[in-house]
PDB file of N, CA and C in Angstrom:
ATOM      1  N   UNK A   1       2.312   2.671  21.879  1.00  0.00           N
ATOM      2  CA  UNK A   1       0.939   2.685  21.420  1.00  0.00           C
ATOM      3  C   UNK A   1       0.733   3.901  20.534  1.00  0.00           C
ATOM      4  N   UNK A   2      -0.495   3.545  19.863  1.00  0.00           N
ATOM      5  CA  UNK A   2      -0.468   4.970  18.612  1.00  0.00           C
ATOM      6  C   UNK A   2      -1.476   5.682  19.114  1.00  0.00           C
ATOM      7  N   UNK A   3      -1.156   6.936  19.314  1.00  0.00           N
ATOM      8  CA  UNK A   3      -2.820   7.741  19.955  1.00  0.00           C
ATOM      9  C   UNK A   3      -2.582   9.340  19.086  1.00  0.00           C
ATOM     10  N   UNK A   4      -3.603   9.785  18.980  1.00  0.00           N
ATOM     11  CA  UNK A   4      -3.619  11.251  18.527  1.00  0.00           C
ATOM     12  C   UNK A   4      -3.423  12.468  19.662  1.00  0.00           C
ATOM     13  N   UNK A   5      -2.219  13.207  19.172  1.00  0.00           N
ATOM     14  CA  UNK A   5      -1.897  14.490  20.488  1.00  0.00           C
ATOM     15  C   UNK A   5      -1.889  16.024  19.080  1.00  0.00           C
ATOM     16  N   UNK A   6      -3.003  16.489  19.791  1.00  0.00           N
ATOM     17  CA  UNK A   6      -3.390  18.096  19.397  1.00  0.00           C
ATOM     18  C   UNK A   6      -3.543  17.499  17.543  1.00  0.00           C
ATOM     19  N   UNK A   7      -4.367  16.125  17.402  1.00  0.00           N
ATOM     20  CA  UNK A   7      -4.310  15.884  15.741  1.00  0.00           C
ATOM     21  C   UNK A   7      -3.256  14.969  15.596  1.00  0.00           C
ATOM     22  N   UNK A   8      -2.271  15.055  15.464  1.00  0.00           N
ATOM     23  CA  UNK A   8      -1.057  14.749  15.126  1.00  0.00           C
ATOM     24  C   UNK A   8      -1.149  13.018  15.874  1.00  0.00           C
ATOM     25  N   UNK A   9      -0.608  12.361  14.899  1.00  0.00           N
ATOM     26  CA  UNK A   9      -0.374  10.575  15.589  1.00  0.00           C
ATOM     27  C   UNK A   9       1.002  10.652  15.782  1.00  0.00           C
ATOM     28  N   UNK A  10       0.502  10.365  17.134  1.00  0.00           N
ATOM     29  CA  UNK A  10       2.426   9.938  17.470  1.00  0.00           C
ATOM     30  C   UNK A  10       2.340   8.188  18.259  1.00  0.00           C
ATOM     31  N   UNK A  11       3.168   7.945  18.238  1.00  0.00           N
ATOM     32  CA  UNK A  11       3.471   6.088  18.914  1.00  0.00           C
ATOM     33  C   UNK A  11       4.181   7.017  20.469  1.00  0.00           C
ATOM     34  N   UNK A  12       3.938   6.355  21.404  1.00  0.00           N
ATOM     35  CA  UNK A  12       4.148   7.038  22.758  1.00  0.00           C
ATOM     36  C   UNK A  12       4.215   5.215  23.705  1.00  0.00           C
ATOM     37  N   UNK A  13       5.561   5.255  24.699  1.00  0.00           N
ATOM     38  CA  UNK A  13       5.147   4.286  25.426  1.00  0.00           C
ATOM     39  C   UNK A  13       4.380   5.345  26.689  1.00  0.00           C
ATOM     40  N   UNK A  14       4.079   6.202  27.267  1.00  0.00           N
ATOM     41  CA  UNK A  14       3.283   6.896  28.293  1.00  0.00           C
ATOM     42  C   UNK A  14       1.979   5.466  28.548  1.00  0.00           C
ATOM     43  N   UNK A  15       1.927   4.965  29.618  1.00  0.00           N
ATOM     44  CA  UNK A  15       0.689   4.653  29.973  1.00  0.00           C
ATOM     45  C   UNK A  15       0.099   5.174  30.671  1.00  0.00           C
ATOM     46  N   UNK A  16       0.050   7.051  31.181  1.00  0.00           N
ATOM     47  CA  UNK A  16      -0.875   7.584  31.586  1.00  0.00           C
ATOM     48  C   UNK A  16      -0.483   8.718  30.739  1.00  0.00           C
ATOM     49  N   UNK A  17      -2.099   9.511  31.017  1.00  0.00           N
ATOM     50  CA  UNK A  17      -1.381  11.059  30.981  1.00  0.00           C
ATOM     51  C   UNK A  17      -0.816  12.151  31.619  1.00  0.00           C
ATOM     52  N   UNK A  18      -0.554  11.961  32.713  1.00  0.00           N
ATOM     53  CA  UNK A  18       0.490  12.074  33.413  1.00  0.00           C
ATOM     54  C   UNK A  18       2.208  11.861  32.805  1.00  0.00           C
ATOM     55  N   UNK A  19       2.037  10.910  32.424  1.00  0.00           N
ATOM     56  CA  UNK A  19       3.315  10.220  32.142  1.00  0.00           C
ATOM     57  C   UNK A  19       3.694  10.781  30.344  1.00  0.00           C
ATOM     58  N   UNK A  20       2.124  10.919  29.946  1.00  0.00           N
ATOM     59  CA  UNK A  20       2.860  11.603  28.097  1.00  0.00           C
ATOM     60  C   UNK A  20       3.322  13.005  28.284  1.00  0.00           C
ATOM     61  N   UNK A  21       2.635  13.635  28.996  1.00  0.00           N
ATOM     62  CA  UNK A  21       3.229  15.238  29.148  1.00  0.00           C
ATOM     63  C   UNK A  21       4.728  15.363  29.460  1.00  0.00           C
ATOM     64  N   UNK A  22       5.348  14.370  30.518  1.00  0.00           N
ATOM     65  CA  UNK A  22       6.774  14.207  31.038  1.00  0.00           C
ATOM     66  C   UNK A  22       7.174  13.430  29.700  1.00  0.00           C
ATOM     67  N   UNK A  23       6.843  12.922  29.000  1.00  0.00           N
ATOM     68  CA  UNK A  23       7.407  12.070  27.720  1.00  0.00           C
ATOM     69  C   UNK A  23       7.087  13.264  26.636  1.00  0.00           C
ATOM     70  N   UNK A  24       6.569  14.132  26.804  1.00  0.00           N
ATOM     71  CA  UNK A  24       6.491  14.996  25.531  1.00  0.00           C
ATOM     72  C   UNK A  24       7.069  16.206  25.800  1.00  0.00           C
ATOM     73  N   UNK A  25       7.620  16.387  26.979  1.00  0.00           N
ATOM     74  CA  UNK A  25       8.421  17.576  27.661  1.00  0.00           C
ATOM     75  C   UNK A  25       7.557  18.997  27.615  1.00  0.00           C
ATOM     76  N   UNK A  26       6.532  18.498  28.476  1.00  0.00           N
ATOM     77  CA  UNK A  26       5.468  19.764  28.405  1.00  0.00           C
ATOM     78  C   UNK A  26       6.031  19.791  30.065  1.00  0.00           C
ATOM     79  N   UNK A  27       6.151  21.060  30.647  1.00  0.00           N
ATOM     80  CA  UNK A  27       6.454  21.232  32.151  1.00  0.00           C
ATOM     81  C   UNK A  27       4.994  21.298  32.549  1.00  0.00           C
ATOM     82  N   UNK A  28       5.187  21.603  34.000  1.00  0.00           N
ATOM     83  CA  UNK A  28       3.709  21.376  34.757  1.00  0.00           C
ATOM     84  C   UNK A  28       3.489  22.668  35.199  1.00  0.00           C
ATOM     85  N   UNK A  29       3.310  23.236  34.200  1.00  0.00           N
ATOM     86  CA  UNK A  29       2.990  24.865  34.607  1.00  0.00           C
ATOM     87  C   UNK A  29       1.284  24.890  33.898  1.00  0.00           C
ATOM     88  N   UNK A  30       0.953  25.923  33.611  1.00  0.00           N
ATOM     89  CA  UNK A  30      -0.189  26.339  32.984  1.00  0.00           C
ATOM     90  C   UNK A  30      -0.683  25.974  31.916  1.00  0.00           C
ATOM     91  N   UNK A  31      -1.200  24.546  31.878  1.00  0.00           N
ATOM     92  CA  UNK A  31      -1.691  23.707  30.791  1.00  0.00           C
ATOM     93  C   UNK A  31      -3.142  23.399  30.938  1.00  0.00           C
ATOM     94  N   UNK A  32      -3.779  23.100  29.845  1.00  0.00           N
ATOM     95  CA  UNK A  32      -5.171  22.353  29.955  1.00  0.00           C
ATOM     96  C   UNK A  32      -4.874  20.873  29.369  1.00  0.00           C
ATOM     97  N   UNK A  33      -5.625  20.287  29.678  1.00  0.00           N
ATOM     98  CA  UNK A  33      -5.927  18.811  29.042  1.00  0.00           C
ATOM     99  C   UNK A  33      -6.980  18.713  28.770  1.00  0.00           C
ATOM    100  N   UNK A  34      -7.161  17.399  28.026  1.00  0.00           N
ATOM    101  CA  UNK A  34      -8.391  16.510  27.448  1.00  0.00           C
ATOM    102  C   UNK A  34      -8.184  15.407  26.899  1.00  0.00           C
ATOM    103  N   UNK A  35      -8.899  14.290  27.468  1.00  0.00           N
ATOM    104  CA  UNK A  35      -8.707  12.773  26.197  1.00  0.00           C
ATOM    105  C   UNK A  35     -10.231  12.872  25.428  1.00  0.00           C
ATOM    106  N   UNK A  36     -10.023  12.145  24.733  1.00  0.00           N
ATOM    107  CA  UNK A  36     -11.307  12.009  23.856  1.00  0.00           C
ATOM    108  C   UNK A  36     -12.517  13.242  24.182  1.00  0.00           C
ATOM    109  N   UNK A  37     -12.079  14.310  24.122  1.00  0.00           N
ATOM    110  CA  UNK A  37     -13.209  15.486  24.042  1.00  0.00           C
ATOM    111  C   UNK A  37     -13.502  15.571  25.808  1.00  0.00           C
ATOM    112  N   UNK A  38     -12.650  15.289  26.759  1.00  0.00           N
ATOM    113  CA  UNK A  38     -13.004  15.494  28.465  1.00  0.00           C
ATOM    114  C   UNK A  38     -12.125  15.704  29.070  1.00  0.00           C
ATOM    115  N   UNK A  39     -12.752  17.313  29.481  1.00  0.00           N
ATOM    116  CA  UNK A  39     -11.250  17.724  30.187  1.00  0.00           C
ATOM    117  C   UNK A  39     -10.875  17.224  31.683  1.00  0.00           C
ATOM    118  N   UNK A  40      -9.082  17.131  31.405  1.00  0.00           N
ATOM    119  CA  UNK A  40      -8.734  16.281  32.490  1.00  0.00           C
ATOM    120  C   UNK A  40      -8.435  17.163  33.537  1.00  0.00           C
ATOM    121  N   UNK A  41      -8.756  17.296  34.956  1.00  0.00           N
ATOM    122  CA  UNK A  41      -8.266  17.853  35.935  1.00  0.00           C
ATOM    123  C   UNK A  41      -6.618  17.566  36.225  1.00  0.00           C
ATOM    124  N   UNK A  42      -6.013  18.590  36.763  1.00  0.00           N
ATOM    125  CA  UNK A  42      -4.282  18.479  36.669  1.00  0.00           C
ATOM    126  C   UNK A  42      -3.929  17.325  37.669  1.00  0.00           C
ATOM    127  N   UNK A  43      -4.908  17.241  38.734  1.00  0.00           N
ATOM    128  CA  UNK A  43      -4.717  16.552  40.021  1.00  0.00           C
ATOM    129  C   UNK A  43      -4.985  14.993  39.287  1.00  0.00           C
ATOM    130  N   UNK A  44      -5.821  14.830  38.589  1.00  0.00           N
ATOM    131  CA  UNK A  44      -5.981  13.780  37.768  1.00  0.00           C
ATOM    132  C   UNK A  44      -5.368  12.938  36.569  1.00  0.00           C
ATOM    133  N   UNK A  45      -4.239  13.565  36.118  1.00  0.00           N
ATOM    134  CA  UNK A  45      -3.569  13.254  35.054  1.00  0.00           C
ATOM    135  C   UNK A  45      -2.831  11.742  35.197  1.00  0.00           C
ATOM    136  N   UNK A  46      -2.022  12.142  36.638  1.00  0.00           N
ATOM    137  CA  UNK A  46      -1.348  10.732  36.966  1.00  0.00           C
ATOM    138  C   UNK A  46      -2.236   9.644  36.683  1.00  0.00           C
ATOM    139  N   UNK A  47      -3.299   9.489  36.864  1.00  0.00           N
ATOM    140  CA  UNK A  47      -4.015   8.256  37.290  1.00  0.00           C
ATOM    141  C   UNK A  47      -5.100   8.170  35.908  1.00  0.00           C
ATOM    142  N   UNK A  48      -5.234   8.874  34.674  1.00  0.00           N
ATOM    143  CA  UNK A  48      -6.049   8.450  33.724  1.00  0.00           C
ATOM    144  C   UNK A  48      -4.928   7.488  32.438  1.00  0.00           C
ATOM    145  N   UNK A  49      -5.234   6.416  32.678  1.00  0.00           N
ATOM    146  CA  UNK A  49      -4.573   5.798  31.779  1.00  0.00           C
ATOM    147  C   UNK A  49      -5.223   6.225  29.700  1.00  0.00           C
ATOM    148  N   UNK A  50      -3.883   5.680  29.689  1.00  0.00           N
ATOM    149  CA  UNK A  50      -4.224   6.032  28.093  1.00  0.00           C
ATOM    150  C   UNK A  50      -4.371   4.808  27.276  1.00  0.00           C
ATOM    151  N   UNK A  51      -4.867   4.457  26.199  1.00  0.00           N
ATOM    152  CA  UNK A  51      -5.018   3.594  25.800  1.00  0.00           C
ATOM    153  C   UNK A  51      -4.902   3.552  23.804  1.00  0.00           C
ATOM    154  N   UNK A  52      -4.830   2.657  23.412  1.00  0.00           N
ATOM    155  CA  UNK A  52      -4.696   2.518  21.882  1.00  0.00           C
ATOM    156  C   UNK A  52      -5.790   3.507  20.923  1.00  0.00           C
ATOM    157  N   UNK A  53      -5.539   4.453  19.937  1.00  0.00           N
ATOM    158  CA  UNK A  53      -6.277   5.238  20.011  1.00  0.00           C
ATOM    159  C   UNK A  53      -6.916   6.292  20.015  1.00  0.00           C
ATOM    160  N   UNK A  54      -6.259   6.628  21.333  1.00  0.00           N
ATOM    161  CA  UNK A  54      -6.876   7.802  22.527  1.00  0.00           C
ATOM    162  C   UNK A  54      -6.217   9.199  21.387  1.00  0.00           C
ATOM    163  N   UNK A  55      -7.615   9.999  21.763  1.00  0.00           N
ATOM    164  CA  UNK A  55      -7.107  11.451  21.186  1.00  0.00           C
ATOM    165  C   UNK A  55      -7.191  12.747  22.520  1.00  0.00           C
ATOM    166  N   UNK A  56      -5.959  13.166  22.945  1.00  0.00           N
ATOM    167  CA  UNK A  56      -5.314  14.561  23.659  1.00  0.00           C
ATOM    168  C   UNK A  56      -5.354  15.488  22.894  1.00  0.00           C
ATOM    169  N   UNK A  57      -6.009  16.321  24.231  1.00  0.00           N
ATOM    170  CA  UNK A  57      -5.200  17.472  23.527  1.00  0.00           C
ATOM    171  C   UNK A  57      -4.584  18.442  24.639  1.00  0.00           C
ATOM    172  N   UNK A  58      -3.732  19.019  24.126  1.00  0.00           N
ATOM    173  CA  UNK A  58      -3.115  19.803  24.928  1.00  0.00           C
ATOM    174  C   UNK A  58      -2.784  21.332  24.678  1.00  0.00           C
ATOM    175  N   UNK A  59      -3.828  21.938  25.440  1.00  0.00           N
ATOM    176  CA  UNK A  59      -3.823  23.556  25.768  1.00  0.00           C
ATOM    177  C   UNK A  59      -2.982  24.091  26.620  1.00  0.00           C
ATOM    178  N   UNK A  60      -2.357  25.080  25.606  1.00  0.00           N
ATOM    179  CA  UNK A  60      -1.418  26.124  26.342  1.00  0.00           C
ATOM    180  C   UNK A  60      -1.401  27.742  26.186  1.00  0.00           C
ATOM    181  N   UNK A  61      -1.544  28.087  27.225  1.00  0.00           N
ATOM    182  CA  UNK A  61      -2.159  29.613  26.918  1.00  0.00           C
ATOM    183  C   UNK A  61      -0.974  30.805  26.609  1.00  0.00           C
ATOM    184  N   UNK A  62      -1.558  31.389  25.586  1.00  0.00           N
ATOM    185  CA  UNK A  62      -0.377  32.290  25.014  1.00  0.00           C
ATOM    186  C   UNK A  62      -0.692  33.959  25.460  1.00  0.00           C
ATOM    187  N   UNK A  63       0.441  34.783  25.560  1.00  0.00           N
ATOM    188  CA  UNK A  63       0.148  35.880  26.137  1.00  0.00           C
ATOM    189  C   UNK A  63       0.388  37.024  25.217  1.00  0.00           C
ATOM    190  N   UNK A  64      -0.460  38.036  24.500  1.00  0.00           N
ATOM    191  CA  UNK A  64      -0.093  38.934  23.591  1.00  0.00           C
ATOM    192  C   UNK A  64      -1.153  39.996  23.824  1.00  0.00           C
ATOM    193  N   UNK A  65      -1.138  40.795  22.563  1.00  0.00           N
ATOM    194  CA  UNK A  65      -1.922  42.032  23.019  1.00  0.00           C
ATOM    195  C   UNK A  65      -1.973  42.810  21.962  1.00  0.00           C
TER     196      UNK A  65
END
């Protein structure tokens, strides 16, 4: 399916988001989410399906100074 991640269109078979992060090789450390502008709780990822479309995004926090 074609969905937008951080902008960018990519074709993804993931039918959750749960399942695109392990398909996009993001580990399960210190991330944010969001589909269509709503952020996803981590406990929640498994179970929000994704659909034709759909725009992610995916926050990752950087450490500098």
């Amino acid at each position: 399916m074609h969905i937008h991640v951080n902008g960018k269109a990519l074709e993804v078979a993931a039918p959750t988001l749960g399942a695109l992060l392990r398909e996009l090789d993001y580990d399960d450390g210190a991330i944010a989410t969001a589909l269509n502008q709503n952020f996803v709780r981590k406990t929640d990822r498994s179970k929000t399906p994704l659909k034709e479309g759909d725009a992610v995004e995916i926050l990752v926090p950087r450490q500098g100074g």
